[in-house]
N, C-alpha and C. Protein backbone atom coordinates (compact mmCIF):
# COMPACT_ATOMS: atom_id res chain seq x y z
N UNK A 1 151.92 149.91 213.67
CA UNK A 1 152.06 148.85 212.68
C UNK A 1 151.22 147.62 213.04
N UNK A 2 151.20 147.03 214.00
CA UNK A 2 150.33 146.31 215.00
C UNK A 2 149.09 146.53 214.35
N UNK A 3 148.46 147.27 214.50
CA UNK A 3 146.73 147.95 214.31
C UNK A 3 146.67 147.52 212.93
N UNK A 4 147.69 147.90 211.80
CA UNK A 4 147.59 147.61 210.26
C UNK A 4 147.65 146.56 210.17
N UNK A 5 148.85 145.59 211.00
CA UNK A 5 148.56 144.12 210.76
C UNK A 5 146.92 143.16 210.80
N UNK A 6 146.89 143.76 211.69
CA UNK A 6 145.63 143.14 212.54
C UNK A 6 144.23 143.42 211.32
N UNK A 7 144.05 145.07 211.18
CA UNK A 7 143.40 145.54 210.37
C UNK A 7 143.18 145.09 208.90
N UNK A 8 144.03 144.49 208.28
CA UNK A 8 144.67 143.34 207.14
C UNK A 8 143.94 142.63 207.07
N UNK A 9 144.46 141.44 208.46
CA UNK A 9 144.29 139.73 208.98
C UNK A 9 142.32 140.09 208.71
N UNK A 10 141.90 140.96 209.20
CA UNK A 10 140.44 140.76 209.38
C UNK A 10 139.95 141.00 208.63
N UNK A 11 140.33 142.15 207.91
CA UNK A 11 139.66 141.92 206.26
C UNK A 11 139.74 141.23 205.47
N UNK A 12 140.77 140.67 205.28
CA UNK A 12 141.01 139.14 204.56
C UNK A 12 140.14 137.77 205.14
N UNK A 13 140.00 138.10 206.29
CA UNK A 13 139.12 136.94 206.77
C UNK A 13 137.32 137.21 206.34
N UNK A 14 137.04 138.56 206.52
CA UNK A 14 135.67 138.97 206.02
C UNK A 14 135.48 138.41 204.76
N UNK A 15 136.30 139.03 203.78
CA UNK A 15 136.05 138.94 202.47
C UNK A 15 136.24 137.42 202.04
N UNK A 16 136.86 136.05 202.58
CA UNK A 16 137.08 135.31 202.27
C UNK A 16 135.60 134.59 203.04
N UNK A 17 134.83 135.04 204.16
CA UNK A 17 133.48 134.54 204.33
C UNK A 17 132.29 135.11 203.60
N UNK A 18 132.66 136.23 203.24
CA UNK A 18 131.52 136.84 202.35
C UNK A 18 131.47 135.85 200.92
N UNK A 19 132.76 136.01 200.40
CA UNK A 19 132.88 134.56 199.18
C UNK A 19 132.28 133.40 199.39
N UNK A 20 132.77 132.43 200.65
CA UNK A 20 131.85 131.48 200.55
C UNK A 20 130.30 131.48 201.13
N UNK A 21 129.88 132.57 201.95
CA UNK A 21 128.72 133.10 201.54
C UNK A 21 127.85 133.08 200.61
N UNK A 22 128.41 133.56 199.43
CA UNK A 22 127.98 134.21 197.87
C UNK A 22 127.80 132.54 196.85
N UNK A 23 129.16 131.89 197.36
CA UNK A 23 129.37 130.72 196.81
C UNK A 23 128.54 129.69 197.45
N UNK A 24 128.12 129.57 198.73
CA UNK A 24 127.27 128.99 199.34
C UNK A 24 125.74 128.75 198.60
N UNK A 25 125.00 130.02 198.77
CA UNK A 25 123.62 130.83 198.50
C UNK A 25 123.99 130.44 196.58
N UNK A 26 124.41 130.32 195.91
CA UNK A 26 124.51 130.41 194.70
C UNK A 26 124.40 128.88 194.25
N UNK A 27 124.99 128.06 195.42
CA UNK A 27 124.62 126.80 195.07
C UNK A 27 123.14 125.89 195.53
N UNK A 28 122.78 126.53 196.66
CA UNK A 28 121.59 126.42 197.18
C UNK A 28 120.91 126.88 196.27
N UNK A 29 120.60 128.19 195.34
CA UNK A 29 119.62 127.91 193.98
C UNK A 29 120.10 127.44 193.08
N UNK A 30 121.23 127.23 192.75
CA UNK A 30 121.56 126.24 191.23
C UNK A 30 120.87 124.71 192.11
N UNK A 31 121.14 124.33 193.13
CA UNK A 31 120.48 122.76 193.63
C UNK A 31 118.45 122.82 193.65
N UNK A 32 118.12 124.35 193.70
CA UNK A 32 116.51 124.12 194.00
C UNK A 32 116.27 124.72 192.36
N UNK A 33 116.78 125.03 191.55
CA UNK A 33 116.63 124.79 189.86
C UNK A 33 116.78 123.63 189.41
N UNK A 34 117.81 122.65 189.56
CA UNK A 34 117.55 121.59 189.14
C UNK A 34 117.00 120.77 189.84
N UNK A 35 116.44 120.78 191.14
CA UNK A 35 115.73 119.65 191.73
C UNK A 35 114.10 120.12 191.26
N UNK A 36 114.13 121.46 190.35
CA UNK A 36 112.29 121.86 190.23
C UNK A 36 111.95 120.84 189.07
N UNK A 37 112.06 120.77 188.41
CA UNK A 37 111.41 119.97 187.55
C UNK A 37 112.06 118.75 186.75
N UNK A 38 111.51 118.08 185.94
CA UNK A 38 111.76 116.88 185.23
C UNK A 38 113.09 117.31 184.13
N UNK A 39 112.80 118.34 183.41
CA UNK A 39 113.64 118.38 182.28
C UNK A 39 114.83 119.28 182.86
N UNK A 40 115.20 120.20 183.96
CA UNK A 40 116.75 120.28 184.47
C UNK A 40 116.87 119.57 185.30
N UNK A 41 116.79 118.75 186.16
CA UNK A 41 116.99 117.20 186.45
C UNK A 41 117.72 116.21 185.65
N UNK A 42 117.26 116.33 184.20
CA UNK A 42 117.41 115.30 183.31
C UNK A 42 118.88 115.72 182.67
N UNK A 43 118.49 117.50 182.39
CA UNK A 43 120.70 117.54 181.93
C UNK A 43 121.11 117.64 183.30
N UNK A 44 120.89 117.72 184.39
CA UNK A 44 121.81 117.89 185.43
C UNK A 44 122.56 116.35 185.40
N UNK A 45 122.02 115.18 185.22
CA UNK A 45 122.54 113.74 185.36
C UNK A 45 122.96 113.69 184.15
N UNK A 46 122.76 114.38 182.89
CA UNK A 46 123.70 113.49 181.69
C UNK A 46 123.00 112.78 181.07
N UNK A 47 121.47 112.87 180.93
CA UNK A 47 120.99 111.94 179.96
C UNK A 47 120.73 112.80 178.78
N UNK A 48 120.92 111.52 177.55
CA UNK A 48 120.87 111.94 176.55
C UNK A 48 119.87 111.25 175.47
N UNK A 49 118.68 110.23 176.20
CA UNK A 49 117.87 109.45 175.84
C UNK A 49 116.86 109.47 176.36
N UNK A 50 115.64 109.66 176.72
CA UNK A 50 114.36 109.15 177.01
C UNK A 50 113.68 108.10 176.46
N UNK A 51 113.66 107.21 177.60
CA UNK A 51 112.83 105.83 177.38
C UNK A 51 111.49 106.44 177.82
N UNK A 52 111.11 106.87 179.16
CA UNK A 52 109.91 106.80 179.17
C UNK A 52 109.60 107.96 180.26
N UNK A 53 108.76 108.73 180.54
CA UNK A 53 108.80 109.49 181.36
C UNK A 53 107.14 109.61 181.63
N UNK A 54 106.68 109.70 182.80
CA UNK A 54 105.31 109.95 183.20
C UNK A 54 104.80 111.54 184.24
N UNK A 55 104.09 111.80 184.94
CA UNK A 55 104.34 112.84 185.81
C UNK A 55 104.93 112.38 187.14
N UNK A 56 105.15 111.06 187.46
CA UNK A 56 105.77 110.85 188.73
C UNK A 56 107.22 110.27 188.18
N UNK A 57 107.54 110.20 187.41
CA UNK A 57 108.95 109.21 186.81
C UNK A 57 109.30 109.64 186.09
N UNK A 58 110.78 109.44 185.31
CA UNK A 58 111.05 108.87 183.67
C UNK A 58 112.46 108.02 184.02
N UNK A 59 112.34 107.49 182.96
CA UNK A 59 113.59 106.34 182.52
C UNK A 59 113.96 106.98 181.30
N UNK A 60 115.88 107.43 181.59
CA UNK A 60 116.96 107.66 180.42
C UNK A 60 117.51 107.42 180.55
N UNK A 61 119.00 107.41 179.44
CA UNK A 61 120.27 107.13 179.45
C UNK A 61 121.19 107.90 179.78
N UNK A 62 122.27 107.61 180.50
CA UNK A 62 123.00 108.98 180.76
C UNK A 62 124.07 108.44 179.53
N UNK A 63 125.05 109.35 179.47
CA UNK A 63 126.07 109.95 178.76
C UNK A 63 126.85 108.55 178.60
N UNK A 64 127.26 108.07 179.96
CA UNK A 64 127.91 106.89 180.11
C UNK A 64 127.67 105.62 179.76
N UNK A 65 126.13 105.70 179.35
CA UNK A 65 125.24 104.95 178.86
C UNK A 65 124.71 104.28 180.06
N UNK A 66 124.62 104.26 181.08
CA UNK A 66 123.87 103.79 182.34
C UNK A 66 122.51 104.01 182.60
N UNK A 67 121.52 103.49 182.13
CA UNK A 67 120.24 104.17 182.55
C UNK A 67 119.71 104.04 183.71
N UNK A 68 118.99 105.55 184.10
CA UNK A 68 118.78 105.60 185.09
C UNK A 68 117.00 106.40 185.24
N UNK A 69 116.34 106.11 186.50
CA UNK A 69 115.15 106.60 187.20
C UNK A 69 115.12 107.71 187.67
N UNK A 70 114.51 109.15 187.12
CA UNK A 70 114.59 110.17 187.91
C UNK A 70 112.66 109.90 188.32
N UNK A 71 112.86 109.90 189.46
CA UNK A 71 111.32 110.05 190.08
C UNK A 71 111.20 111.46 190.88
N UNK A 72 109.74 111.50 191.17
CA UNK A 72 110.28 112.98 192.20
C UNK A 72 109.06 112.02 193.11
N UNK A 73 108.95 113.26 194.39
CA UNK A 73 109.37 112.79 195.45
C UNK A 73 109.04 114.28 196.19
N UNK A 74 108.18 114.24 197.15
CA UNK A 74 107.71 115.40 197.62
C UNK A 74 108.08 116.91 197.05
N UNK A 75 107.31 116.79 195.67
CA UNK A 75 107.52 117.76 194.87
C UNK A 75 108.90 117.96 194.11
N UNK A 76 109.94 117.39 194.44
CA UNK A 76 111.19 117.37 193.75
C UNK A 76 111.93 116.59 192.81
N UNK A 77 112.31 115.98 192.19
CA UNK A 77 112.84 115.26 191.37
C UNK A 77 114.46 114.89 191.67
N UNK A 78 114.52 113.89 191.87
CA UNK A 78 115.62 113.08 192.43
C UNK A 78 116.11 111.69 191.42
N UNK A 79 117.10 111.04 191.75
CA UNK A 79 117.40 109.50 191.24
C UNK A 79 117.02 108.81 191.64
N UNK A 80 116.14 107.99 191.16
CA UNK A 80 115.94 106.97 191.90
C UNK A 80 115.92 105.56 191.68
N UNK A 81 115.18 104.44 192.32
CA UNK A 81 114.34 104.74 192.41
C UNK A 81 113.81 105.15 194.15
N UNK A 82 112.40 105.92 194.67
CA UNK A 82 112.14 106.48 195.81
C UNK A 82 110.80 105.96 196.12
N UNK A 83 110.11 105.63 197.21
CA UNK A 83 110.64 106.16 198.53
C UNK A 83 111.64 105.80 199.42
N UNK A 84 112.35 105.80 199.61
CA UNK A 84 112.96 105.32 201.23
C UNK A 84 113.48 104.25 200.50
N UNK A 85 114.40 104.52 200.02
CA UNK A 85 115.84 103.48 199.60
C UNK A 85 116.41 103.18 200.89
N UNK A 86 116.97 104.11 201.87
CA UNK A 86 117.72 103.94 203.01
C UNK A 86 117.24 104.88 204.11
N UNK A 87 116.39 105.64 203.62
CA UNK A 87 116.03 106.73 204.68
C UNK A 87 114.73 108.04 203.84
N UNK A 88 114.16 108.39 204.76
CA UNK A 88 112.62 109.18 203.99
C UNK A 88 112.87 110.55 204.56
N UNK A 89 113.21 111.29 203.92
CA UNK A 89 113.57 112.91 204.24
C UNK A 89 112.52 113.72 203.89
């Protein structure tokens, strides 16, 4: 009975790292889809306005009505505004 317990405990522990595994890796490309370009960037934050957008910038409104700077930034597209608000990654 011992051996079955045990045999249980560890498969439950596998399968609960394989999940966040799966859940891990799944968010790491939903984060490098929206950091690729300008326009999933733009619904990832909630805007629902374009003021102005160039190939290094744009200025919109989000949802909340807050407008905001998506710039990119060694190939990626981020909030900003960038470089080195607090630190250069």
């Amino acid at each position: 009975m011992e051996f079955i317990k045990n045999k249980k405990i560890i498969i439950t522990i596998f399968i609960i790292v394989i999940l966040i595994l799966i859940f891990g890796i799944g968010l790491i490309l939903y984060l490098r889809k929206v950091h690729s370009t300008f326009e999933n960037y733009y619904v990832f934050r909630g805007c629902f306005k374009l003021y102005k957008k160039t190939e290094d910038y744009g200025f919109c409104r989000t949802n909340t009505g807050q407008t905001i700077k998506i710039v990119k930034f060694r190939g990626k597209w981020f909030l900003g505004p960038f470089p080195c608000d607090f630190f250069c990654f």
